[in-house]
N, C-alpha and C. Protein backbone atom coordinates (compact mmCIF):
# COMPACT_ATOMS: atom_id res chain seq x y z
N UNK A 1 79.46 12.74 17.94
CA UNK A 1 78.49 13.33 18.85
C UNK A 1 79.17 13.60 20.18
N UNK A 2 79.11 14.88 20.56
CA UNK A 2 79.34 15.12 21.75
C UNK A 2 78.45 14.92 23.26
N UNK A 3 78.79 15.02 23.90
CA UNK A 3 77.73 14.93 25.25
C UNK A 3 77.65 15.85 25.92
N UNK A 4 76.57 17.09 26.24
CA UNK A 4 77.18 17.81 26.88
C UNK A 4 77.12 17.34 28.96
N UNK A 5 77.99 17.37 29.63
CA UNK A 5 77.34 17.25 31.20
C UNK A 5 76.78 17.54 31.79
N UNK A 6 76.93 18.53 31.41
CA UNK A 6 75.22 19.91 32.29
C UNK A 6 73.72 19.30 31.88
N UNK A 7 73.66 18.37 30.72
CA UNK A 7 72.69 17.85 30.36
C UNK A 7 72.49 16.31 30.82
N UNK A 8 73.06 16.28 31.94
CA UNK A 8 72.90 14.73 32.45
C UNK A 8 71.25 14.72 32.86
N UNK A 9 70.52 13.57 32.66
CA UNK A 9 69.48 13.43 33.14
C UNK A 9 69.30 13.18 34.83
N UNK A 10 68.01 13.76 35.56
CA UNK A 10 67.93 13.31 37.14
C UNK A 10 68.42 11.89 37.45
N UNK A 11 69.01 11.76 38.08
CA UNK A 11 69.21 10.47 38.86
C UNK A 11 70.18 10.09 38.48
N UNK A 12 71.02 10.45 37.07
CA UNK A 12 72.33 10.05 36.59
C UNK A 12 73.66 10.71 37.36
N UNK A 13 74.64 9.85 37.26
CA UNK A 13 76.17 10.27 37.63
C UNK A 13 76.51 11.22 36.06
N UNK A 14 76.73 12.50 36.08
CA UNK A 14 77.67 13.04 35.06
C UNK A 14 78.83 12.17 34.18
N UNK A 15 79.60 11.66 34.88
CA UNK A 15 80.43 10.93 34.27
C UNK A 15 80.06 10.06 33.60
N UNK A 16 79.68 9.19 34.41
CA UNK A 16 78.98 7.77 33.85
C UNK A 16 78.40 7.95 32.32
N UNK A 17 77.31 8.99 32.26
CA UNK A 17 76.20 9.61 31.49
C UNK A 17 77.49 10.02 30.12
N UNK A 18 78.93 11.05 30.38
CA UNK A 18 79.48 11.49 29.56
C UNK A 18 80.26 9.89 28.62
N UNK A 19 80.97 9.25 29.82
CA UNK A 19 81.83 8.53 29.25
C UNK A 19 80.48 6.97 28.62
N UNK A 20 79.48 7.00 28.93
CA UNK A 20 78.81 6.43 28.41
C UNK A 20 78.18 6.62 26.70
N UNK A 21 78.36 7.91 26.49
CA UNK A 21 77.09 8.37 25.33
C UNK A 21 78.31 9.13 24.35
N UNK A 22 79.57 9.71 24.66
CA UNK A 22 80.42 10.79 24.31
C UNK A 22 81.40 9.20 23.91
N UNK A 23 81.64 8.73 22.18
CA UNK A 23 82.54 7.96 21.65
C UNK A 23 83.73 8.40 21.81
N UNK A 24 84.11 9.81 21.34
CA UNK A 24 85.13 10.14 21.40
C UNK A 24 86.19 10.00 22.63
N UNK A 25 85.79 9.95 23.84
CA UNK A 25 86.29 9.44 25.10
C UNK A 25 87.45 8.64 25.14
N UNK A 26 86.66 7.52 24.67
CA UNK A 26 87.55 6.29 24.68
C UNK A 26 87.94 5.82 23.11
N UNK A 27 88.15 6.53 22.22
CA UNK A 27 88.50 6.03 20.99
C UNK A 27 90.27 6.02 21.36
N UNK A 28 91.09 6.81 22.38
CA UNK A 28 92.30 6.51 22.19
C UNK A 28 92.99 5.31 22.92
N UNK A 29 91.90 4.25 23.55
CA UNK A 29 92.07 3.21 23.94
C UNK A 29 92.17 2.11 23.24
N UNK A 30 93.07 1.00 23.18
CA UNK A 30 93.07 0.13 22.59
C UNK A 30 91.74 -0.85 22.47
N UNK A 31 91.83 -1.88 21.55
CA UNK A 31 90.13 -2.46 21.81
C UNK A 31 89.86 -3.38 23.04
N UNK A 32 91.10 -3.59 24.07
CA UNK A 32 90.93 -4.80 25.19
C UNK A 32 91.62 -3.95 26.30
N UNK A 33 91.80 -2.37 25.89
CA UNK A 33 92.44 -1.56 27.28
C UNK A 33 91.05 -0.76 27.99
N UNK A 34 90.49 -0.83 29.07
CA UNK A 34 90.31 -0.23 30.09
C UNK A 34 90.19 1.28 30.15
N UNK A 35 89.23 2.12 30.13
CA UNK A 35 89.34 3.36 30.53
C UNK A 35 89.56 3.66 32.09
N UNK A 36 90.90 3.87 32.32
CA UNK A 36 91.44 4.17 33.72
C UNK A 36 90.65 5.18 34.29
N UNK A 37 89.77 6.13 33.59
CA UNK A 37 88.78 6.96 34.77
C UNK A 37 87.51 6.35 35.06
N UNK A 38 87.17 5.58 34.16
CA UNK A 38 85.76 4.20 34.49
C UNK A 38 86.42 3.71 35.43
N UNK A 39 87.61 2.58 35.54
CA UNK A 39 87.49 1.81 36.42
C UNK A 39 87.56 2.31 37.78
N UNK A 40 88.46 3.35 37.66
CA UNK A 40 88.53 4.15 39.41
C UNK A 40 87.16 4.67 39.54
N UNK A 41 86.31 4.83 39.02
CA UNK A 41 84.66 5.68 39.18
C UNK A 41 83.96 4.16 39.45
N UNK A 42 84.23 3.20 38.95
CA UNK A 42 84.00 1.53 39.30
C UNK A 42 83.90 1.45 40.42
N UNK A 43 85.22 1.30 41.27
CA UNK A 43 85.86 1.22 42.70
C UNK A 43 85.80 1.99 43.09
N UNK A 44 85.75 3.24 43.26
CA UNK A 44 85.09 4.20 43.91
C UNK A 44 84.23 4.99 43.94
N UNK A 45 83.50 4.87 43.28
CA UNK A 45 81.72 5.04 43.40
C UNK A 45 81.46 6.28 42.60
N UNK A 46 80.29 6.77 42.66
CA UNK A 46 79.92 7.76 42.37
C UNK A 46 79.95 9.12 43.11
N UNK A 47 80.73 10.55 42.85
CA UNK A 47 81.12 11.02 44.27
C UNK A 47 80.12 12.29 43.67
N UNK A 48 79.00 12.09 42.26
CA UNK A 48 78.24 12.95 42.41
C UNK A 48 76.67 12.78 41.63
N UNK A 49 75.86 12.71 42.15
CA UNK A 49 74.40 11.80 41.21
C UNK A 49 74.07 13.06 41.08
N UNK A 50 73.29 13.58 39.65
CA UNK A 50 72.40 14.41 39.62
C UNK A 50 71.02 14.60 40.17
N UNK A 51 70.41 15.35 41.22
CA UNK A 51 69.08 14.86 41.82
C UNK A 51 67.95 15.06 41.52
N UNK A 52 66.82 14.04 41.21
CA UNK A 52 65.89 13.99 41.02
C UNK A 52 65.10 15.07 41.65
N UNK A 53 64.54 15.88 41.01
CA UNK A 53 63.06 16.81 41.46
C UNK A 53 62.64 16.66 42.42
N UNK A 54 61.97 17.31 43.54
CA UNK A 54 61.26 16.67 44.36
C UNK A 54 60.03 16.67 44.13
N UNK A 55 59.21 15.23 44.88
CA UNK A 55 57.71 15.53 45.03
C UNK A 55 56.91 15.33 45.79
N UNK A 56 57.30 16.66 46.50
CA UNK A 56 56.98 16.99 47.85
C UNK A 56 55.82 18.09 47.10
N UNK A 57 54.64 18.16 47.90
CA UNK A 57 53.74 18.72 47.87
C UNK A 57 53.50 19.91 48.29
């Protein structure tokens, strides 16, 4: 199963959402290695949230 990003839900980080739901990602990691673009998105945050709708009247 793929993920697509454009389909991240409101309030989600893209990434997070891809490398969360998309297996294929991290299958070339060993079973006790670290995905080096998680942990830097770890420590340095989220640099993009998808935004919730507004509901403003």
């Amino acid at each position: 199963m793929t993920v697509d990003a454009q389909k991240t839900p409101p309030g989600q980080c893209p990434q997070c959402w891809q490398h969360a739901y998309d297996k294929s990602i991290h299958r070339k990691l060993g079973p006790r290695e670290d995905c080096p673009e998680c942990v830097d998105h770890m420590v340095n945050g989220h640099p993009h949230i998808v935004p919730k709708p507004s509901r403003w009247w």
